[in-house]
N, C-alpha and C. Protein backbone atom coordinates (compact mmCIF):
# COMPACT_ATOMS: atom_id res chain seq x y z
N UNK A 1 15.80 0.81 39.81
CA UNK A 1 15.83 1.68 38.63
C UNK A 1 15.17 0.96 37.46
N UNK A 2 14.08 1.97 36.57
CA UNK A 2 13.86 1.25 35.31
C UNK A 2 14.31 0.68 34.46
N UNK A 3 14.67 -0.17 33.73
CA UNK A 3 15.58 -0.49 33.14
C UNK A 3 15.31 -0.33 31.51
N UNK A 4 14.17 0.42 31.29
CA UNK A 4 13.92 0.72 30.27
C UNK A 4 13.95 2.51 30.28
N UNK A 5 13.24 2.54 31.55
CA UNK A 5 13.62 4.25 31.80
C UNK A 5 14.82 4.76 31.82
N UNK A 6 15.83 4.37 32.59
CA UNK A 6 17.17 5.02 32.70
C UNK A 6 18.04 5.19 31.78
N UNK A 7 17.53 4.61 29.99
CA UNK A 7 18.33 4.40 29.13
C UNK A 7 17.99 5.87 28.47
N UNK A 8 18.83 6.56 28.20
CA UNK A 8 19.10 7.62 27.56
C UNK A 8 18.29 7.76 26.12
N UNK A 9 17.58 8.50 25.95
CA UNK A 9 17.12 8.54 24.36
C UNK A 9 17.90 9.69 23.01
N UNK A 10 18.29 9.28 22.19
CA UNK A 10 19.42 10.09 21.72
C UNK A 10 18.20 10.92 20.57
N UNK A 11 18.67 12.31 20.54
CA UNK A 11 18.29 13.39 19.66
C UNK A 11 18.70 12.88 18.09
N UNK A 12 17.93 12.52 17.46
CA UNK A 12 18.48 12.66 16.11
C UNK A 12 18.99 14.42 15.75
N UNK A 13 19.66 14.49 14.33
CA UNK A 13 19.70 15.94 13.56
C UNK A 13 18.45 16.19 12.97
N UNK A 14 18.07 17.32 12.78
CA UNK A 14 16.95 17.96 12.22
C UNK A 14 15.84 17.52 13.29
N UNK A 15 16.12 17.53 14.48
CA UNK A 15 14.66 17.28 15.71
C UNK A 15 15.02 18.21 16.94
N UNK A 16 14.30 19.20 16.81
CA UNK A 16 13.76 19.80 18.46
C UNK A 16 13.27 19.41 19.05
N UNK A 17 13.86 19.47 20.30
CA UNK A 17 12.89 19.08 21.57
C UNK A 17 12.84 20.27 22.48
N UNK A 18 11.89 20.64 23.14
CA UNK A 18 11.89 21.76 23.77
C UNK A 18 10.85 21.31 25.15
N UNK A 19 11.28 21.51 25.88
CA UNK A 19 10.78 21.00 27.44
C UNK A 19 10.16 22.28 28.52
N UNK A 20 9.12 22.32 28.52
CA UNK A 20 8.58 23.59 29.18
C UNK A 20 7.28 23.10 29.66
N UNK A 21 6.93 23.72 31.22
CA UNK A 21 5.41 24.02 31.38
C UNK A 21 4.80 22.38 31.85
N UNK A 22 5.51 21.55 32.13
CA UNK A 22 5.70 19.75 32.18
C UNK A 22 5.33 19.47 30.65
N UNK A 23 5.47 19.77 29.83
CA UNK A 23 5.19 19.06 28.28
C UNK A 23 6.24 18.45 27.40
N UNK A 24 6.89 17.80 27.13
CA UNK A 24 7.98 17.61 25.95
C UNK A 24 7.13 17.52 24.09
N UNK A 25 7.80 18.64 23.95
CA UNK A 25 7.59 18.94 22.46
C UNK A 25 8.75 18.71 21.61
N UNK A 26 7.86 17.98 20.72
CA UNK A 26 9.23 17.14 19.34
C UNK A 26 8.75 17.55 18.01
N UNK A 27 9.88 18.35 17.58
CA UNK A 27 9.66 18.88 16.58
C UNK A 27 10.63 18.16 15.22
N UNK A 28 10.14 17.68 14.25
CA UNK A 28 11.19 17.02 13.02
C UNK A 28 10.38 17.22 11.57
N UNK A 29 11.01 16.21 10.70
CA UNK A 29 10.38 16.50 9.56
C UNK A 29 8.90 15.68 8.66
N UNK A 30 8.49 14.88 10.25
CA UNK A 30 7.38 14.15 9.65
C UNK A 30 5.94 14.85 10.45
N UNK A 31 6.28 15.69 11.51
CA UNK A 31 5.48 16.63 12.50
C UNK A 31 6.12 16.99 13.76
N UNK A 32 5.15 17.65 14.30
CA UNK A 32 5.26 18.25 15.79
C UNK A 32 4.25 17.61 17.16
N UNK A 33 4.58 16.98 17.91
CA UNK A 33 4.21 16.25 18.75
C UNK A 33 4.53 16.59 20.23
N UNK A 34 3.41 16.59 21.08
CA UNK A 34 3.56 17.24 22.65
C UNK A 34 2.99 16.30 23.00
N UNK A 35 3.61 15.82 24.58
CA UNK A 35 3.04 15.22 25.69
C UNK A 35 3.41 15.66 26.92
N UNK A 36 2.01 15.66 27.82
CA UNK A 36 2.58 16.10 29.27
C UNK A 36 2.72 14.97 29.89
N UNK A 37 3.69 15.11 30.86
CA UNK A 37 4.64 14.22 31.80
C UNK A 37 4.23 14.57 33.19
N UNK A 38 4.08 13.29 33.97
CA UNK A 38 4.03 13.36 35.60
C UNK A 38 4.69 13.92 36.10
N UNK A 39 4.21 15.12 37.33
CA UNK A 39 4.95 15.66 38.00
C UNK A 39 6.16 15.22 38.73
N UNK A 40 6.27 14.12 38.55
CA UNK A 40 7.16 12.94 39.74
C UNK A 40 8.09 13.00 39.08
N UNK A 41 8.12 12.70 37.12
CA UNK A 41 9.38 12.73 36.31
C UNK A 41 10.18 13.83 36.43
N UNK A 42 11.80 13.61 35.81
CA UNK A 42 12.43 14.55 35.67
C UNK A 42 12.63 14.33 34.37
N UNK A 43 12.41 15.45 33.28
CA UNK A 43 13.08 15.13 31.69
C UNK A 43 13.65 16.18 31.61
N UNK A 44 15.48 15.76 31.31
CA UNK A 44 16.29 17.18 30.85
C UNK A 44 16.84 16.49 29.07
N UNK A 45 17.71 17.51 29.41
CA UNK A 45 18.78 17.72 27.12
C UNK A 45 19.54 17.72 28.25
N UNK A 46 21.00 16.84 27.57
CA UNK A 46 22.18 16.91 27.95
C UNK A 46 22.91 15.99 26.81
N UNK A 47 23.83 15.26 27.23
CA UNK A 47 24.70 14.57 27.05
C UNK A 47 25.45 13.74 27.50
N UNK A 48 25.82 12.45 27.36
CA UNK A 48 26.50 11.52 27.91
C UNK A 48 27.68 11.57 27.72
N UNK A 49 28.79 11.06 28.76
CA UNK A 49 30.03 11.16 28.88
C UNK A 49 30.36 9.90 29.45
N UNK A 50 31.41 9.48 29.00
CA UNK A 50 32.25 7.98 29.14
C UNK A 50 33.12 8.04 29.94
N UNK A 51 33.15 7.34 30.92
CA UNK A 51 34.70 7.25 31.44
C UNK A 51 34.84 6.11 31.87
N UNK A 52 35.75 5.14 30.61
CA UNK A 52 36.39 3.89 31.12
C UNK A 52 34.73 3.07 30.52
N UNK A 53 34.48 2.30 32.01
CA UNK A 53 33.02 1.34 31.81
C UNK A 53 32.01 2.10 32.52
N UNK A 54 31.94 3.46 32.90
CA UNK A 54 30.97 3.74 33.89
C UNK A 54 30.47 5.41 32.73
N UNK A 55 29.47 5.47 32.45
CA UNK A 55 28.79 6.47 31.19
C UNK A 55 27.83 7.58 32.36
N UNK A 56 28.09 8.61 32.84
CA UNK A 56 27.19 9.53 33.12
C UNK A 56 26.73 10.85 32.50
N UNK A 57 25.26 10.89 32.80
CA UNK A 57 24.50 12.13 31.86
C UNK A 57 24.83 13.51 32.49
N UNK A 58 25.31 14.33 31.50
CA UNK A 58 25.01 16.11 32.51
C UNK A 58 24.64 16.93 31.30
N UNK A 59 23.66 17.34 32.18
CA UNK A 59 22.21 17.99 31.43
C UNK A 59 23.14 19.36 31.15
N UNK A 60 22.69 19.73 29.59
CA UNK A 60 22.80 20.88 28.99
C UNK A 60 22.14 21.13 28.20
N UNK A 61 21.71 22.61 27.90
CA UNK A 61 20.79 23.40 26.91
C UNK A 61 21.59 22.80 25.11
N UNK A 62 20.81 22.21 24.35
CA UNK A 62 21.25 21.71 23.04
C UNK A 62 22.33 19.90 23.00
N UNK A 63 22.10 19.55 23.86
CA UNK A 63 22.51 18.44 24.14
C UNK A 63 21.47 17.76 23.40
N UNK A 64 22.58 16.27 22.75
CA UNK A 64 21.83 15.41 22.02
C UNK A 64 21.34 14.10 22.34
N UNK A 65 21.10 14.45 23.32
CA UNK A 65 20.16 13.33 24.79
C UNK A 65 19.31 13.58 25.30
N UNK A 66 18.74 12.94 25.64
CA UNK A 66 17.36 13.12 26.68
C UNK A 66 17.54 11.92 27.82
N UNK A 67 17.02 12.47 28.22
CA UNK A 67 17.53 11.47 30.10
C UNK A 67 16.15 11.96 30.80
N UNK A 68 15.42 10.45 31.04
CA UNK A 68 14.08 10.45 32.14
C UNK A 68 14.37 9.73 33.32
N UNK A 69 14.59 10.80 34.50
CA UNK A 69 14.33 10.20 35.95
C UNK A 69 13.48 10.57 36.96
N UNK A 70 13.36 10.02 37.90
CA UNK A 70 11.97 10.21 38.75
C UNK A 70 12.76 10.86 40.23
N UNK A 71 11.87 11.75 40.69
CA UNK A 71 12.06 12.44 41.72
C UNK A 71 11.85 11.71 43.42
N UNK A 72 11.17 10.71 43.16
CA UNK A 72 11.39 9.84 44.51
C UNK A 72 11.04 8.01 43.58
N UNK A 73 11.21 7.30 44.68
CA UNK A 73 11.36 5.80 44.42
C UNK A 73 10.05 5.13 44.82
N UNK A 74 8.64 5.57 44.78
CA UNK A 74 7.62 5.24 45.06
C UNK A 74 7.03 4.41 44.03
N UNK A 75 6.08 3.65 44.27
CA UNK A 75 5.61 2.40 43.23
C UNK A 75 5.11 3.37 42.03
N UNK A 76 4.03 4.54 42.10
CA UNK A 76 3.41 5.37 41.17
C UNK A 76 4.67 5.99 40.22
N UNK A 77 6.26 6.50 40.71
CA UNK A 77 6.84 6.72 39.86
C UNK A 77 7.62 5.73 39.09
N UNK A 78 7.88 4.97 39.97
CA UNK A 78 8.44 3.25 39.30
C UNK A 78 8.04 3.41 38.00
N UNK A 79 6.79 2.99 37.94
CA UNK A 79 5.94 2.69 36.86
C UNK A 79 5.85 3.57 35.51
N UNK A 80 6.06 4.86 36.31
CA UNK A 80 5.43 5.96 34.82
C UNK A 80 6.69 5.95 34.84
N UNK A 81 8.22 5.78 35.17
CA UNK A 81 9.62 5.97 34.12
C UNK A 81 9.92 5.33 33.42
N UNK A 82 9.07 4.66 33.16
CA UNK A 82 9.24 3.49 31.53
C UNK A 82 8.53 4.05 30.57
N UNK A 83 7.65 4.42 31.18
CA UNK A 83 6.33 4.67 30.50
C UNK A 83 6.70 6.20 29.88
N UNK A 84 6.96 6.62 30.53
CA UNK A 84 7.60 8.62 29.81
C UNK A 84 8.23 8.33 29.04
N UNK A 85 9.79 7.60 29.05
CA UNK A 85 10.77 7.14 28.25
C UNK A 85 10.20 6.52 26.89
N UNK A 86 9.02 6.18 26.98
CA UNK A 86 8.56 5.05 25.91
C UNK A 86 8.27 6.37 25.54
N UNK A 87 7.25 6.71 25.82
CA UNK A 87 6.16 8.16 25.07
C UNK A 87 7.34 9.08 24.80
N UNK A 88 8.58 9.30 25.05
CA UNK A 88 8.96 10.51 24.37
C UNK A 88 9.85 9.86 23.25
N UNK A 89 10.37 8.60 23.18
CA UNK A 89 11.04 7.83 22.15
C UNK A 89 10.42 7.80 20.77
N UNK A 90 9.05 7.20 21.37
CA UNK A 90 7.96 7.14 20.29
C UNK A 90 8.06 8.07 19.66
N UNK A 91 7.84 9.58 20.63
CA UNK A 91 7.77 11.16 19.79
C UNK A 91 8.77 11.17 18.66
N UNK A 92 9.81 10.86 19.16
CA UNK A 92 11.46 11.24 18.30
C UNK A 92 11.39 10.47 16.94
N UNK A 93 10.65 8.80 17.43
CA UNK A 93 11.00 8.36 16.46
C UNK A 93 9.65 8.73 15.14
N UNK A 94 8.35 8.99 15.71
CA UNK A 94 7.58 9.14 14.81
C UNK A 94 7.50 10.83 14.24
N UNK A 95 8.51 11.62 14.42
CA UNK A 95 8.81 12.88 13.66
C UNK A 95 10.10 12.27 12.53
N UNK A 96 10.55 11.71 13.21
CA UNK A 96 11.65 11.26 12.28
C UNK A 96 11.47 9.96 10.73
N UNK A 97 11.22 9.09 11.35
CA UNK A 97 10.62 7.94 10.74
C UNK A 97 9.06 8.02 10.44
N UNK A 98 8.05 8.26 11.39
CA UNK A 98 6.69 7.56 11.40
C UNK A 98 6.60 6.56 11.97
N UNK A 99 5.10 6.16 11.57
CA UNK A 99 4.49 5.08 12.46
C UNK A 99 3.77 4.41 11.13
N UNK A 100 3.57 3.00 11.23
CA UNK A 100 2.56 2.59 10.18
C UNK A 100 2.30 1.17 10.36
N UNK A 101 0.68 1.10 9.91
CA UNK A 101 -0.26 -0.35 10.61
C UNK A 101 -0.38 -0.52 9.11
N UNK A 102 -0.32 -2.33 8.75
CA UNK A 102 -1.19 -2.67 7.35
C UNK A 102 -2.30 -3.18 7.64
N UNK A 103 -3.09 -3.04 7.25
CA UNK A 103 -4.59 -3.82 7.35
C UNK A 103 -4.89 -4.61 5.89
N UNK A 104 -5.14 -5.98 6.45
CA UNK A 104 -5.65 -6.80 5.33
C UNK A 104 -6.93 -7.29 5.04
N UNK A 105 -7.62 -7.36 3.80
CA UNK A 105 -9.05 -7.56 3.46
C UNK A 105 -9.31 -8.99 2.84
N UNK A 106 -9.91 -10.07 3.73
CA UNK A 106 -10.20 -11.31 3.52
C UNK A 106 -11.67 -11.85 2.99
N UNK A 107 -12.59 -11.87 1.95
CA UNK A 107 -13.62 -12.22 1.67
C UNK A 107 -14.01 -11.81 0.11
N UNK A 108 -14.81 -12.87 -0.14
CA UNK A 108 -15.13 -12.35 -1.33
C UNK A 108 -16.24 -11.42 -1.52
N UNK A 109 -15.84 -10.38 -2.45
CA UNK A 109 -16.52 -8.74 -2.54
C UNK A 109 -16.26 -7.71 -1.66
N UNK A 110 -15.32 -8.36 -0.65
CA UNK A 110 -14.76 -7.52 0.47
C UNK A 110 -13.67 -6.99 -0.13
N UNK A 111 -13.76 -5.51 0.09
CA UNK A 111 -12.89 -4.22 -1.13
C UNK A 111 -13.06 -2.97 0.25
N UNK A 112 -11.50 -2.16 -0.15
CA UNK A 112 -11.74 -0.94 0.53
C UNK A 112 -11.38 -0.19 -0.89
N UNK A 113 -11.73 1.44 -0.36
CA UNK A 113 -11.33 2.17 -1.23
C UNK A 113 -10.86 3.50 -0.66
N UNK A 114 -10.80 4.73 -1.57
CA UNK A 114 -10.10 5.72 -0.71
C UNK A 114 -11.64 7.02 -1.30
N UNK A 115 -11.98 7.45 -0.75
CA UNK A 115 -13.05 8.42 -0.90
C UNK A 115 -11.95 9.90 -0.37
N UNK A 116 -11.57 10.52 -1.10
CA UNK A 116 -10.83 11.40 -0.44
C UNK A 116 -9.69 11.10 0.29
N UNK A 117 -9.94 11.49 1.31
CA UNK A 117 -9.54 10.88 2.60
C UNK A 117 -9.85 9.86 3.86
N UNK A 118 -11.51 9.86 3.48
CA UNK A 118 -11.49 8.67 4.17
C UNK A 118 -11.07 7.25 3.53
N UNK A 119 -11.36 6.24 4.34
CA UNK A 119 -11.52 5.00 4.02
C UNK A 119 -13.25 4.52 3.78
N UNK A 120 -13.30 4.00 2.48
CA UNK A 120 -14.28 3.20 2.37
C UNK A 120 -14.58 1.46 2.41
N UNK A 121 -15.16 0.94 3.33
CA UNK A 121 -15.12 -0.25 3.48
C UNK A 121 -16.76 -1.12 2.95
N UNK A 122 -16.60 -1.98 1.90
CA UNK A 122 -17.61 -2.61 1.51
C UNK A 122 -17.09 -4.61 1.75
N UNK A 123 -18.05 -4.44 3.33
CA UNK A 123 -17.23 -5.81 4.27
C UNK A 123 -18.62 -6.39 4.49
N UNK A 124 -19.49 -6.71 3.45
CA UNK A 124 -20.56 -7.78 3.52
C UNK A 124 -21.93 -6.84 4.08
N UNK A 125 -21.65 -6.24 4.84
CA UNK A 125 -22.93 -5.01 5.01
C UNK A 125 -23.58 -4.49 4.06
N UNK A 126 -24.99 -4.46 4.57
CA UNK A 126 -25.91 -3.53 4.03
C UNK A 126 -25.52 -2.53 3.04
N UNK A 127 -24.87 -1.47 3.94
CA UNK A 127 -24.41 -0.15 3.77
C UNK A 127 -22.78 0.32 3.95
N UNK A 128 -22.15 0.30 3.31
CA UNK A 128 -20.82 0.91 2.85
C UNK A 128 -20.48 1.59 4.64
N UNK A 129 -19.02 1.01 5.21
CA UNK A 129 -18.44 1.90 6.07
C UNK A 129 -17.50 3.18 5.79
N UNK A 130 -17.75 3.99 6.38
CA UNK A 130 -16.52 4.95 6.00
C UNK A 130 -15.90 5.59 6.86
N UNK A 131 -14.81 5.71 6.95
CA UNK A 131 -14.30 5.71 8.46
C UNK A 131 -12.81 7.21 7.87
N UNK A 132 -13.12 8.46 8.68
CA UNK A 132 -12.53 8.98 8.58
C UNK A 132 -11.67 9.32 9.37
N UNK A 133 -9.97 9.34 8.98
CA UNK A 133 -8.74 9.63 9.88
C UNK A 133 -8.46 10.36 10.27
N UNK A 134 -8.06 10.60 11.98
CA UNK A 134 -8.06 11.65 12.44
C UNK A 134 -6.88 12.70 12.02
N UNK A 135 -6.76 13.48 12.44
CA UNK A 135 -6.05 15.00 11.85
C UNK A 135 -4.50 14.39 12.09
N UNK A 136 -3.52 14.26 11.31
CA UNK A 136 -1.79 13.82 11.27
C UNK A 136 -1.85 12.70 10.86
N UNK A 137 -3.20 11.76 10.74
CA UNK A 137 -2.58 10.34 10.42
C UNK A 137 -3.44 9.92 8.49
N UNK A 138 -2.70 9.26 7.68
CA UNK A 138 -2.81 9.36 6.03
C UNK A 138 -3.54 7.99 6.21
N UNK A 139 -4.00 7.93 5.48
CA UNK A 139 -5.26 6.31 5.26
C UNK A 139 -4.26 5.85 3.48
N UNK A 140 -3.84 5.02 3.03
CA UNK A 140 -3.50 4.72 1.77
C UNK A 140 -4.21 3.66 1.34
N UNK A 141 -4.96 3.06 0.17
CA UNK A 141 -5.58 1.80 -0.50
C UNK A 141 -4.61 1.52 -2.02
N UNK A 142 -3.60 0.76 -1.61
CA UNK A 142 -2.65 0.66 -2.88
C UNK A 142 -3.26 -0.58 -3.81
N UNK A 143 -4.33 -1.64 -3.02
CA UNK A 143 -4.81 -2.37 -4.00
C UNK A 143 -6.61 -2.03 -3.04
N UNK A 144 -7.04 -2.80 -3.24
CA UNK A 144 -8.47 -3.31 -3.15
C UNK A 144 -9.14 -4.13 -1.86
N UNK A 145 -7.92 -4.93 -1.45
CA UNK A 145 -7.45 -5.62 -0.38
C UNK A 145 -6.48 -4.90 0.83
N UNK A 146 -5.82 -3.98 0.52
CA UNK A 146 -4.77 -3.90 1.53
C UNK A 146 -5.13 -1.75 1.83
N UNK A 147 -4.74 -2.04 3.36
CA UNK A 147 -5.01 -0.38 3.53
C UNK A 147 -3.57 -0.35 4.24
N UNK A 148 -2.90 0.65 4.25
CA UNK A 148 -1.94 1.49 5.02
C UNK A 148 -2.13 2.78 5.61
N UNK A 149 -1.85 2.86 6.97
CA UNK A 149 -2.38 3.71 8.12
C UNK A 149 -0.89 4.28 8.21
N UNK A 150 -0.72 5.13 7.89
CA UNK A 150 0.70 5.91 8.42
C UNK A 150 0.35 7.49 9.45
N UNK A 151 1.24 7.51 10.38
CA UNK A 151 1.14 8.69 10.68
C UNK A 151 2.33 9.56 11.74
N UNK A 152 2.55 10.25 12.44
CA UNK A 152 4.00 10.84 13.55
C UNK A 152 3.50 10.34 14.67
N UNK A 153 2.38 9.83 14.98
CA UNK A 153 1.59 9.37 16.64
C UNK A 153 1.39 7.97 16.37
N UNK A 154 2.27 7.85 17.42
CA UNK A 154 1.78 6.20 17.16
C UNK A 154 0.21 5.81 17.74
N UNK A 155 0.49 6.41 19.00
CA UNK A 155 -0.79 6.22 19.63
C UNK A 155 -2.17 6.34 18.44
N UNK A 156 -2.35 7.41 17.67
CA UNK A 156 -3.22 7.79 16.53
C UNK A 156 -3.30 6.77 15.09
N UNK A 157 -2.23 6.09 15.26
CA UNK A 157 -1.82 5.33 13.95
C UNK A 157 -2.52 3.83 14.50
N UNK A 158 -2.37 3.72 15.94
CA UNK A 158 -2.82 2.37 15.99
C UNK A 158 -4.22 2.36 16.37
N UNK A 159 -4.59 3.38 17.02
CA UNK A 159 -6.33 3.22 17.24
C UNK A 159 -6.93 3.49 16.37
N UNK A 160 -6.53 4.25 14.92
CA UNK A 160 -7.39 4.63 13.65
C UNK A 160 -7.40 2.69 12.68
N UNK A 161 -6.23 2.55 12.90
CA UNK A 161 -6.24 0.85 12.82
C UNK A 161 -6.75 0.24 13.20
N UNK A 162 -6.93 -0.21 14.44
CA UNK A 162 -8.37 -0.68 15.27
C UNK A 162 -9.46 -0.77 15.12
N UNK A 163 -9.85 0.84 14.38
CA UNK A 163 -11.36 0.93 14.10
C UNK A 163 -11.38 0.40 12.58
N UNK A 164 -10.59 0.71 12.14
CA UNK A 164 -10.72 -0.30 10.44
C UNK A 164 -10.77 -1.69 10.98
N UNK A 165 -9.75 -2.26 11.30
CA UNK A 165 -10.43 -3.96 11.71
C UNK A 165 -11.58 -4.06 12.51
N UNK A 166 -11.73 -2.94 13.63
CA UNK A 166 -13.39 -3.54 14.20
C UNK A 166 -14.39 -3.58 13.08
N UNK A 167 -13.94 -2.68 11.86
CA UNK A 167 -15.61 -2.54 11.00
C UNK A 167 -15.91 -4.05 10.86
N UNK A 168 -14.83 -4.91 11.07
CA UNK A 168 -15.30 -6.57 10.20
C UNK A 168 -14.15 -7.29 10.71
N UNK A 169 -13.86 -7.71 12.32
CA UNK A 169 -12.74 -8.19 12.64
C UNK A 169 -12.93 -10.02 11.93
N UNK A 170 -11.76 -10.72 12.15
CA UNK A 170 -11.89 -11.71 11.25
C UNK A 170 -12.36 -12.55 12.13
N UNK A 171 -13.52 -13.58 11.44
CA UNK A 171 -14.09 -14.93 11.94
C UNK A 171 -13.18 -16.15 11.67
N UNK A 172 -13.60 -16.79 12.95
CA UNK A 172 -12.17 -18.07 12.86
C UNK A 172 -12.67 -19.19 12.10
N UNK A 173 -13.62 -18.87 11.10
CA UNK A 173 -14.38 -20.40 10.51
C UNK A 173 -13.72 -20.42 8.70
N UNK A 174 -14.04 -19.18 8.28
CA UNK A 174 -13.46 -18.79 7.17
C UNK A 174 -12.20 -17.99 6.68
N UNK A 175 -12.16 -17.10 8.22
CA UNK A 175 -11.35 -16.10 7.92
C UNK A 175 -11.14 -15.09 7.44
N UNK A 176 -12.91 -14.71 7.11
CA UNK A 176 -13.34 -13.53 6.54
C UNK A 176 -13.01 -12.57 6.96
N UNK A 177 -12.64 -11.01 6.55
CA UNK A 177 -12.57 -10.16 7.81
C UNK A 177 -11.57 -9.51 7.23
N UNK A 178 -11.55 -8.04 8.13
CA UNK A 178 -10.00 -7.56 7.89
C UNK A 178 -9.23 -7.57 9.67
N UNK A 179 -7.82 -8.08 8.71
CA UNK A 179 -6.86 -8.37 9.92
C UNK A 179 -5.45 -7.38 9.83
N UNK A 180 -4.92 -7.41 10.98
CA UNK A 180 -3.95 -6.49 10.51
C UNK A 180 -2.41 -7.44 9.76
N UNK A 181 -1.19 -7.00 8.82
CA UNK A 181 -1.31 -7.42 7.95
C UNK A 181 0.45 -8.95 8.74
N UNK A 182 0.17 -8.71 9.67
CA UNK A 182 1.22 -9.92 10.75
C UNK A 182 0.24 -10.48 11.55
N UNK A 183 -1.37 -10.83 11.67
CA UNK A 183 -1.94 -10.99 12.65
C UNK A 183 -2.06 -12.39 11.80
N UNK A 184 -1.96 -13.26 13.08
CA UNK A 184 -2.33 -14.76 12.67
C UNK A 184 -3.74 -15.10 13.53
N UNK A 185 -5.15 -15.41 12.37
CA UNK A 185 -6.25 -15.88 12.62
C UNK A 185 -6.04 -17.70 13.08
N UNK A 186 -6.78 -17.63 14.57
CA UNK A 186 -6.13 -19.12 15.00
C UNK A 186 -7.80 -19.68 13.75
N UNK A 187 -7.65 -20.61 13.42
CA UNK A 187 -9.08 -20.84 12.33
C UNK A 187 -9.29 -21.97 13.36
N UNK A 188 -10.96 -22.16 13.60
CA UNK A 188 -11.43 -23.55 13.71
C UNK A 188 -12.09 -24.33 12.73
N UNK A 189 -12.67 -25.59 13.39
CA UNK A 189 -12.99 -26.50 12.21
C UNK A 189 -14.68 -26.68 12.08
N UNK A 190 -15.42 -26.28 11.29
CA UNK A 190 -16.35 -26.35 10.99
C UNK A 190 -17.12 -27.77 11.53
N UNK A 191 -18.33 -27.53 11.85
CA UNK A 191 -18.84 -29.03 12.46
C UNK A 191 -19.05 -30.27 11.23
N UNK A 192 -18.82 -31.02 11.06
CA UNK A 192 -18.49 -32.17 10.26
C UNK A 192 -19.84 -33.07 10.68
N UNK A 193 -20.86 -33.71 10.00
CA UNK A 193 -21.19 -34.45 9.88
C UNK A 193 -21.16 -35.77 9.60
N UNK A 194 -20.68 -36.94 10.60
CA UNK A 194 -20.36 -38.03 10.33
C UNK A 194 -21.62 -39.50 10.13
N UNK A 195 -21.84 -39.98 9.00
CA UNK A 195 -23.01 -40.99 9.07
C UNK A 195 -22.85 -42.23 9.85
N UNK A 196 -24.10 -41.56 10.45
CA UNK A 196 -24.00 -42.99 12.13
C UNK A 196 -23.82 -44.36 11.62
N UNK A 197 -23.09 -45.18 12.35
CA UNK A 197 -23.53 -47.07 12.10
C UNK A 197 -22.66 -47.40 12.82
C-alpha cells in the first residue's frame, strides 16, 4: 500500500469536490480546478470512523474526506496512488490557500517590472523580455528586484516560474541572474593569476 496514497485527504469548509466522468473537480474560494485520474484509481467522499486504534473510511455523498485507492496491485497502479493523492491535495489546497514561487533579481541594471500583466525583464539583453502569465496564475513586482508568482495550480505557478528564471538563470562566477527566492547558487572561483618564480 502507498503510504502516501492511502492517507485520507480532508475537505476543508467552503470547498466542493464533485467526482464525475474520471475527473475530480475542486471548487473553493481561490478557483476551480479539474483533473482526470487513471482508470485503475478509485476516488470516493466519505468519512472516517475510529474505533479504538484501527480508523476505517465509508464512502458517502457530502462526506468530508476523500480516500484514493487502486483497483488492482500492479506496478502501473502502485505508482499513480501517490501520485492522484498528491494531484488532488494540491487541488484542495491551492483553492483554499494558493500556490506561490519568489523569484529573485541579481545584477547590476537587472530590474523587472509589471507591464499590465505581464512581466517585464531587463536581464543584460539587447531587448527587454516579457513574459506573459498564463490564465489563473498573478505575476506581482513589489520592488525592482523581487517577482511573486501566485496562483490555485501549482503545476501553473511553478512552470510560469521556471520560465522567469530561464530568461537569465544564475551564473556561478558572479551570481548574476534571477534565482528563485530559497535557491542556493553553489558560486565558483574565478581563475586567479599567480606570478611564476
Amino acid at each position: 500500500m502507498s503510504r502516501i496514497g492511502k492517507q485520507p485527504v480532508t475537505i476543508p469548509s467552503g470547498v466542493k469536490v464533485k467526482i464525475a466522468d474520471g475527473k475530480v473537480q475542486v471548487e473553493g474560494p481561490k478557483g476551480k480546478l479539474e483533473v482526470a485520474y487513471h482508470r485503475a484509481m478509485i476516488v470516493e467522499i466519505g468519512k472516517v470512523v475510529r474505533q479504538g486504534d484501527q480508523s476505517t473510511f465509508t464512502p458517502e455523498a457530502g462526506g468530508a474526506m476523500l480516500q484514493v485507492s487502486r483497483k488492482d496491485d500492479d506496478r502501473t497502479s502502485r505508482s499513480l496512488h501517490g501520485l492522484t493523492r498528491s494531484l488532488v491535495a494540491n487541488m484542495i489546497e491551492g483553492v483554499t490557500k494558493g500556490f506561490e514561487r519568489r523569484l529573485k533579481i541579481e545584477g547590476v541594471g537587472y530590474v523587472a517590472k509589471l507591464d499590465k500583466k505581464a512581466v517585464v525583464l531587463t536581464v543584460g539583453y539587447a531587448n527587454q523580455i516579457k513574459l506573459e502569465p498564463p490564465a489563473g496564475v498573478t505575476a506581482e513586482v513589489p520592488d525592482a528586484n523581487t517577482i511573486i508568482v501566485r496562483g490555485a495550480d501549482k503545476q501553473q505557478v511553478g512552470q510560469f516560474a521556471a520560465e522567469v528564471r530561464s530568461a537569465r538563470p544564475p551564473e556561478p562566477y558572479q551570481g548574476k541572474g534571477i534565482r528563485y527566492d530559497d535557491e542556493v547558487v553553489r558560486r565558483k572561483e574565478g581563475k586567479s593569476f599567480s606570478s611564476g618564480g
